[in-house]
Protein backbone atom coordinates (compact mmCIF):
# COMPACT_ATOMS: atom_id res chain seq x y z
CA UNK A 1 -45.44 -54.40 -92.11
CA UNK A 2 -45.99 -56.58 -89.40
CA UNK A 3 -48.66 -58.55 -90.84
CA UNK A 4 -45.82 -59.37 -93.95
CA UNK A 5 -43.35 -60.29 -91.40
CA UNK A 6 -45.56 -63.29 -89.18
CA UNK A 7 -47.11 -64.41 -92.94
CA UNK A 8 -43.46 -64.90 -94.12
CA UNK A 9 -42.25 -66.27 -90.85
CA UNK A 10 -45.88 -68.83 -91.03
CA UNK A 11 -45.03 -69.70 -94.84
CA UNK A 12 -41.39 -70.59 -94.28
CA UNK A 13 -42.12 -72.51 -91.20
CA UNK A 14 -44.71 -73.93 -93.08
CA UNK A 15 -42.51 -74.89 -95.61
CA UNK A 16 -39.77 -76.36 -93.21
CA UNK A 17 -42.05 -78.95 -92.33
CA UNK A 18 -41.47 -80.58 -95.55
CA UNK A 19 -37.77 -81.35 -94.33
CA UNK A 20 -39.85 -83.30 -91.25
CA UNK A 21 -42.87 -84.91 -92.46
CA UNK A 22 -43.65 -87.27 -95.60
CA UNK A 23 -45.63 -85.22 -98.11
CA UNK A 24 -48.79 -87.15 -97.57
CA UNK A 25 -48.87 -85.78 -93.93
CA UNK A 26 -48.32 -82.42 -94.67
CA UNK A 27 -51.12 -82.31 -97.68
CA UNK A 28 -53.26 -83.44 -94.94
CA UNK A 29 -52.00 -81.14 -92.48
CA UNK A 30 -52.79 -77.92 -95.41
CA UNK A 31 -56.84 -79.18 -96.41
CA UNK A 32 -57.81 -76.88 -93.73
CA UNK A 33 -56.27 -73.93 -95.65
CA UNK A 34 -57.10 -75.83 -99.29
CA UNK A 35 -60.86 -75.57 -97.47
CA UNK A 36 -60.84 -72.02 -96.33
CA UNK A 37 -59.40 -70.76 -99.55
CA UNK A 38 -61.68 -72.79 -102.06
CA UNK A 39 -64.62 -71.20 -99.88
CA UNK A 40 -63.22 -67.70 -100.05
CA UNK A 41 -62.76 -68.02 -103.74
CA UNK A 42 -66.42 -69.69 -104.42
CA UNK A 43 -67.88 -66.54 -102.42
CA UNK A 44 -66.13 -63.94 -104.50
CA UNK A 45 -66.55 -65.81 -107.64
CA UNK A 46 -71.03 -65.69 -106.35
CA UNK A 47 -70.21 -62.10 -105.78
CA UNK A 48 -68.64 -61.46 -109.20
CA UNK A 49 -71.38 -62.97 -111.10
CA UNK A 50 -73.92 -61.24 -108.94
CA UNK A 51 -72.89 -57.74 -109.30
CA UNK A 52 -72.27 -58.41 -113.30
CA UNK A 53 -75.30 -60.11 -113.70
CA UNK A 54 -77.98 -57.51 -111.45
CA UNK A 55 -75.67 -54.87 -112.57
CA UNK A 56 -74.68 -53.64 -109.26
CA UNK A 57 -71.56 -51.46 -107.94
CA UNK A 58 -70.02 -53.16 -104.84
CA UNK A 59 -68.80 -49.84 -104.14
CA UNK A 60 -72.53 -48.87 -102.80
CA UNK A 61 -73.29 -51.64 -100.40
């Protein structure tokens, strides 16, 4: 429960700086998460295709 309550209190202050900052700035300010996110994705996506492909259960690693 606490880990909800800082993620909603991050994504609406997150969010308030659109009231503050052009919307150029604030794209720039999120490519850090865009980054992390795209990365996370790519990996599970590599994992996916792994464990379809070799037929493995990630349940046994």
């Amino acid at each position: 429960m606490k880990k909800r309550y800082w993620l909603l209190l991050f994504t609406v202050f997150w969010f308030s700086l659109l009231y503050f900052i052009d919307i150029e700035t604030w794209i720039v300010l999120s490519y850090p998460f865009i980054v992390i996110t795209f990365v996370y994705l790519l990996f599970t996506f590599i994992v996916f295709w792994y464990c379809i492909i070799f037929n493995k259960d990630p349940r046994n690693w």
